[in-house]
Protein backbone atom coordinates (compact mmCIF):
# COMPACT_ATOMS: atom_id res chain seq x y z
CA UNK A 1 113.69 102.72 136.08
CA UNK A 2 114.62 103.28 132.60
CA UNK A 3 113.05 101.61 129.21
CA UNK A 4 114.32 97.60 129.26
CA UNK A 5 115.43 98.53 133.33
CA UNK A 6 114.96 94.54 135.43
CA UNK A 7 112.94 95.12 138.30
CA UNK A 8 111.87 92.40 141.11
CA UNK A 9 108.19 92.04 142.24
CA UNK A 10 107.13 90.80 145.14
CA UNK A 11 103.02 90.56 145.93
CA UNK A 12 101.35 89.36 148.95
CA UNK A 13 103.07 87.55 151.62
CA UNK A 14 106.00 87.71 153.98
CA UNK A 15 107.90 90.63 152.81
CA UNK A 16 110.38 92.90 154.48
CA UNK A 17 113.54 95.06 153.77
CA UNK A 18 116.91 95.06 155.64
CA UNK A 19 120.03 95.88 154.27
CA UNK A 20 123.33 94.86 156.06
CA UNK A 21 125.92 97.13 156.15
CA UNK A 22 128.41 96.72 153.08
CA UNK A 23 125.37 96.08 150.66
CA UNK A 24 124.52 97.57 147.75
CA UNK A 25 122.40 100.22 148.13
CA UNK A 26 119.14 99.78 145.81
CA UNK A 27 116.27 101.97 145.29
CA UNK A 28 112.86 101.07 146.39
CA UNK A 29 109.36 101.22 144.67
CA UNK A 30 106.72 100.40 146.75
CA UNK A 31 103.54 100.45 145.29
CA UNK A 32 99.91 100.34 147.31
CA UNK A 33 96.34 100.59 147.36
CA UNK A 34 93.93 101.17 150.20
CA UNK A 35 94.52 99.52 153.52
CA UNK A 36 97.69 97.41 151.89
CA UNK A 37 100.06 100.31 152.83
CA UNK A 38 100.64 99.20 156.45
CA UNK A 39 103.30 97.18 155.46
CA UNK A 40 104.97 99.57 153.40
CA UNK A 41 105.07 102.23 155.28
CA UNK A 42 106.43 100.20 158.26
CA UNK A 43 109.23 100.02 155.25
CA UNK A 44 109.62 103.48 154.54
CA UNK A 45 109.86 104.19 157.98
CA UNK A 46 112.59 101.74 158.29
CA UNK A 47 114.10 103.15 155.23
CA UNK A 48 114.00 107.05 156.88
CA UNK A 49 115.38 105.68 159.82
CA UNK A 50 118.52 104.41 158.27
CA UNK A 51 118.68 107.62 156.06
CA UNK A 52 118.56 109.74 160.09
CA UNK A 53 120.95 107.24 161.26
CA UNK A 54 123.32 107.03 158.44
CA UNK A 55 123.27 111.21 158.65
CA UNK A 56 123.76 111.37 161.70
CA UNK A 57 126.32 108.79 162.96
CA UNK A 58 127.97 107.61 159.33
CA UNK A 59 127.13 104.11 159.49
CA UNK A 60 128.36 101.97 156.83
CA UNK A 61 124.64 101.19 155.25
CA UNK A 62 124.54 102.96 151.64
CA UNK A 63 120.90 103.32 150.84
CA UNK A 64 119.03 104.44 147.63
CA UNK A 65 115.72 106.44 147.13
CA UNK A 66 112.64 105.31 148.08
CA UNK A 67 109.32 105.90 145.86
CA UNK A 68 106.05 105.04 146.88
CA UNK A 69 102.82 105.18 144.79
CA UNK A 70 99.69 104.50 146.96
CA UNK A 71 95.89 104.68 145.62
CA UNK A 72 92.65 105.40 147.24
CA UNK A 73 89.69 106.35 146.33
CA UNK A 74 90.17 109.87 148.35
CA UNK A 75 91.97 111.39 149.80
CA UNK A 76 90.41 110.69 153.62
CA UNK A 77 91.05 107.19 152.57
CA UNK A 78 94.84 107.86 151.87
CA UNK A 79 96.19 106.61 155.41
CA UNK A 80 99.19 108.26 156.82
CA UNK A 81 99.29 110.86 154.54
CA UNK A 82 100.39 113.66 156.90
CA UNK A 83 103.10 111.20 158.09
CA UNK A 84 104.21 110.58 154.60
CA UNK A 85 104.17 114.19 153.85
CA UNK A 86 106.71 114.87 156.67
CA UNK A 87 109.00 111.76 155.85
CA UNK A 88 109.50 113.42 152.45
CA UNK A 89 109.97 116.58 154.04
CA UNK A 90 112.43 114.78 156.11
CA UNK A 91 114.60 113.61 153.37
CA UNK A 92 114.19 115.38 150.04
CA UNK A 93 115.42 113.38 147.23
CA UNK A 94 115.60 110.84 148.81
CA UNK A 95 111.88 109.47 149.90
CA UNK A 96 109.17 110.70 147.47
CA UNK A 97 105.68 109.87 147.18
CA UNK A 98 102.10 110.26 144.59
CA UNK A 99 99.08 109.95 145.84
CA UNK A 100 96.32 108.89 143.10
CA UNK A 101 92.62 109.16 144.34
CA UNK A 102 90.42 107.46 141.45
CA UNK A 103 86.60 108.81 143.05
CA UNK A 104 87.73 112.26 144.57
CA UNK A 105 84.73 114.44 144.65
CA UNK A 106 85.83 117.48 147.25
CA UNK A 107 88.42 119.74 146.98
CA UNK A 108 92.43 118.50 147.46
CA UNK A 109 94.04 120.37 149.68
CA UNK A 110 96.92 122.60 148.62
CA UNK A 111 99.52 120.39 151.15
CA UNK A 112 98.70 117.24 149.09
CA UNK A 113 97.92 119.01 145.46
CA UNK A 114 101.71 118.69 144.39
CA UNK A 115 101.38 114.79 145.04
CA UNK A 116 98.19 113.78 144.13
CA UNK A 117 97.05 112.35 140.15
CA UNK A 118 93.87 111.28 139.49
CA UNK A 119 90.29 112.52 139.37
């Protein structure tokens, strides 16, 4: 998003994302905290699916980027990280990810270090 950029929220509740074929492709900011990233990564893996599918078989689905920021207070407490890691590795470009750990007291290691903010 840019300076004056319209974005749409959407907290708590029913939520999902699936784009028909023919849509406009958007891009995606998911933001969580804690335990609330189940959800949202049940999106991004939707969304990483479509990226493998529309790379591999041309389907007609035109799909942004997808950014996710998701808080903990450490990094032990940042579930599927590793998995996250990997979907990024996946798709470069197009799914990104920081981490912010607000009580970190231990070292960060060097796999996460490019993606983490915070104390």
């Amino acid at each position: 998003c840019t300076l004056d950029s319209e974005v749409a929220l959407r907290v708590g509740g029913d939520f999902f994302f699936d784009p028909q074929p023919g849509d406009s492709p958007v891009n995606l900011v998911l933001i969580a905290g804690g335990v609330g990233i189940n959800p949202l990564f049940s999106i991004l893996l939707h969304v990483a699916d479509l990226h493998g599918y529309q790379e591999g078989k041309g389907n007609r689905h035109k799909l942004g980027t997808a950014k996710l920021y998701y808080s903990a207070k450490n990094t032990n407490e940042l579930l599927f990280k590793k998995n996250i890691l990997g979907l990024m590795k996946a798709f470069p470009g197009k799914i990104t990810c920081c981490f912010h750990v607000t009580q970190q007291h231990s070292q960060i290691c060097k796999e996460l270090q490019p993606h983490i903010t915070g104390k």
